[in-house]
Protein backbone atom coordinates (compact mmCIF):
# COMPACT_ATOMS: atom_id res chain seq x y z
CA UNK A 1 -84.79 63.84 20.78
CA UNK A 2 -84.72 64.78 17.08
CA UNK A 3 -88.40 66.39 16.15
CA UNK A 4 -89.82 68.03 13.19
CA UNK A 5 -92.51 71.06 12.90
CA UNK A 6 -94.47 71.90 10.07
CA UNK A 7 -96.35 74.89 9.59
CA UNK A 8 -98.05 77.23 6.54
CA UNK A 9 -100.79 74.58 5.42
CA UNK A 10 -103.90 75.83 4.91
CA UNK A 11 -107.01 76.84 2.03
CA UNK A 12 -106.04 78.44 -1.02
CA UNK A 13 -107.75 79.01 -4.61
CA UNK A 14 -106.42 77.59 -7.85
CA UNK A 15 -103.81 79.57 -9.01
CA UNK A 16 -102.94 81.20 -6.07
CA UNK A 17 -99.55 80.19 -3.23
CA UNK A 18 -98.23 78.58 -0.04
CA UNK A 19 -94.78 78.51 1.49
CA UNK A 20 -94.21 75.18 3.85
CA UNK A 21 -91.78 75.28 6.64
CA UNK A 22 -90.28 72.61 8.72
CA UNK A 23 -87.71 73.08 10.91
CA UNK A 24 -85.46 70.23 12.77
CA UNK A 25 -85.34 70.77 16.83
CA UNK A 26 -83.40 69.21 19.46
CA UNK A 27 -80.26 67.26 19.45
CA UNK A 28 -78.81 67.27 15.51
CA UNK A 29 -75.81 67.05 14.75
CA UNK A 30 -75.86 67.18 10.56
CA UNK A 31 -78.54 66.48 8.43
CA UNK A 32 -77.71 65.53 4.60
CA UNK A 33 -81.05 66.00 3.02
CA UNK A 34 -84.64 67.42 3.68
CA UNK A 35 -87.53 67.16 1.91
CA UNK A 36 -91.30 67.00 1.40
CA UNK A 37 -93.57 64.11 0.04
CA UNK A 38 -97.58 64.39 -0.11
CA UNK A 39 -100.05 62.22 0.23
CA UNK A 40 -103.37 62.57 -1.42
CA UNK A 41 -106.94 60.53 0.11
CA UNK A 42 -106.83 57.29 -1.58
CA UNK A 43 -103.35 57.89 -2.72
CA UNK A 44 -99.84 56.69 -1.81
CA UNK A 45 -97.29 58.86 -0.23
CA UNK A 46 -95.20 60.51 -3.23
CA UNK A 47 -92.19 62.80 -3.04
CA UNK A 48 -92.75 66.33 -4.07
CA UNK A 49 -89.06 67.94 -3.63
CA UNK A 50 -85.99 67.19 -1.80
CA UNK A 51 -82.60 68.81 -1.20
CA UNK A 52 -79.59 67.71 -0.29
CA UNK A 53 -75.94 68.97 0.97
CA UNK A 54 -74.33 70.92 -2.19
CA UNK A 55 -77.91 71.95 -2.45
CA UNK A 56 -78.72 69.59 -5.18
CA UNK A 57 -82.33 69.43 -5.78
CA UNK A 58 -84.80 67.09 -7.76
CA UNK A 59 -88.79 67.71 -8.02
CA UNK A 60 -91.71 65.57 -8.76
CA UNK A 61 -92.58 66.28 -12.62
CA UNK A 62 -95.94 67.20 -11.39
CA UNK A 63 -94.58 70.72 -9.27
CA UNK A 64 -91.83 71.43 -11.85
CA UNK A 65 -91.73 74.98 -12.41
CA UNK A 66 -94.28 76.03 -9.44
CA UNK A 67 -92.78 75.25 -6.50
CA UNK A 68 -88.76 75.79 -5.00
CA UNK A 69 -87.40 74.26 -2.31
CA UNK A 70 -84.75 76.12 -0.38
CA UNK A 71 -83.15 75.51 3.03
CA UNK A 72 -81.54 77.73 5.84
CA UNK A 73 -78.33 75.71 6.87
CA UNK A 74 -78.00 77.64 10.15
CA UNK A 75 -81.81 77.10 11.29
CA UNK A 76 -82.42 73.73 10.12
CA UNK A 77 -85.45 74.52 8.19
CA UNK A 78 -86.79 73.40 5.25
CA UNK A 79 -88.95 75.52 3.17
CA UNK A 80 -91.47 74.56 0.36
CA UNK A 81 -92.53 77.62 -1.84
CA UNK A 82 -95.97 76.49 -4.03
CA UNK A 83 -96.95 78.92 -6.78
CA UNK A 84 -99.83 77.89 -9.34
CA UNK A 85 -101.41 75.78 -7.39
CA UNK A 86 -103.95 73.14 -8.53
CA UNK A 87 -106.34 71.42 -7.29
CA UNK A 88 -104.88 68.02 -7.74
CA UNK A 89 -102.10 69.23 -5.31
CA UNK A 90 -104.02 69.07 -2.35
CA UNK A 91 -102.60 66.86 0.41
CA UNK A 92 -101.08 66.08 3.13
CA UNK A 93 -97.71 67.58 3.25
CA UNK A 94 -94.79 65.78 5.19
CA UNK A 95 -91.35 66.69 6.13
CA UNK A 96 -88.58 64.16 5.61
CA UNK A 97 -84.92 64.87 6.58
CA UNK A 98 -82.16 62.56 6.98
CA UNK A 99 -80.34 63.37 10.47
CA UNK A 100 -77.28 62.49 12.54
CA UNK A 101 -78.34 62.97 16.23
CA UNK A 102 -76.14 64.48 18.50
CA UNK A 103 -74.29 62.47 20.88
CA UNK A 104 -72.97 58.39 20.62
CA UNK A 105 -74.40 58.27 17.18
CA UNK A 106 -72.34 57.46 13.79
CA UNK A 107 -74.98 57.04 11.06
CA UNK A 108 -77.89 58.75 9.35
CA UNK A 109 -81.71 57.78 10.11
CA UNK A 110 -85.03 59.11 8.64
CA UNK A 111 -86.76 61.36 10.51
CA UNK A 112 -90.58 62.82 9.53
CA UNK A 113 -92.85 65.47 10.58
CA UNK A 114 -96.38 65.06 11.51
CA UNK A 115 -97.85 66.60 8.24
CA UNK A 116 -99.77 69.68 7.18
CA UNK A 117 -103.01 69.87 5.33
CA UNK A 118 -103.11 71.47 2.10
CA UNK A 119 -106.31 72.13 0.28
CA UNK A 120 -106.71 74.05 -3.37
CA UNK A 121 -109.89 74.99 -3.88
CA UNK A 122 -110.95 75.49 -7.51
């Protein structure tokens, strides 16, 4: 079983910073790309940041230039640093990677986490 954990939601003012973490447990083999999407009350599901083997990255013009997402290869986590933030970015934060399970598997599937609250206070 393939999971993913979340953690470093939370309260913050305007202006100020969060780092996200998710990390991929149990039976991978590879993953390709992980990422982070956000979805706001009312709002659809929208990607924030995502990176992918090579460590290509792409961002949501929204978080350009405040947050950076990174990953650590050898512990199959994720992270999301958030500097600046607004108010507009609170959310629900998700974890997305794209993972080959270990064992009689040959392709790619979609795997998500079960979110973390962020909330900017202004």
């Amino acid at each position: 079983q393939v999971q993913l954990v979340e953690s470093g939601g939370g309260l913050v003012r305007a202006g100020g910073s969060l780092r996200l973490s998710c990390a991929a447990s149990g039976s991978v083999s590879s993953i390709n790309a992980m990422g982070w999407y956000r979805q706001a009350p009312g709002k659809q599901r929208e990607l924030v940041a995502m990176i992918r083997s090579g460590e290509s990255t792409n961002y949501a013009d929204s978080v350009k230039g405040r947050f950076t997402i990174s990953r650590d290869v050898t512990k199959n986590t994720v992270y999301l640093q958030m500097n600046s933030l607004k108010t507009e970015d609170t959310a629900v934060y998700y974890c997305k990677a794209r993972i080959l399970p270990a064992g009689p598997y040959t392709s790619f599937d979609n795997y998500w986490g079960q979110g973390t609250q962020v909330t900017v206070s202004s």
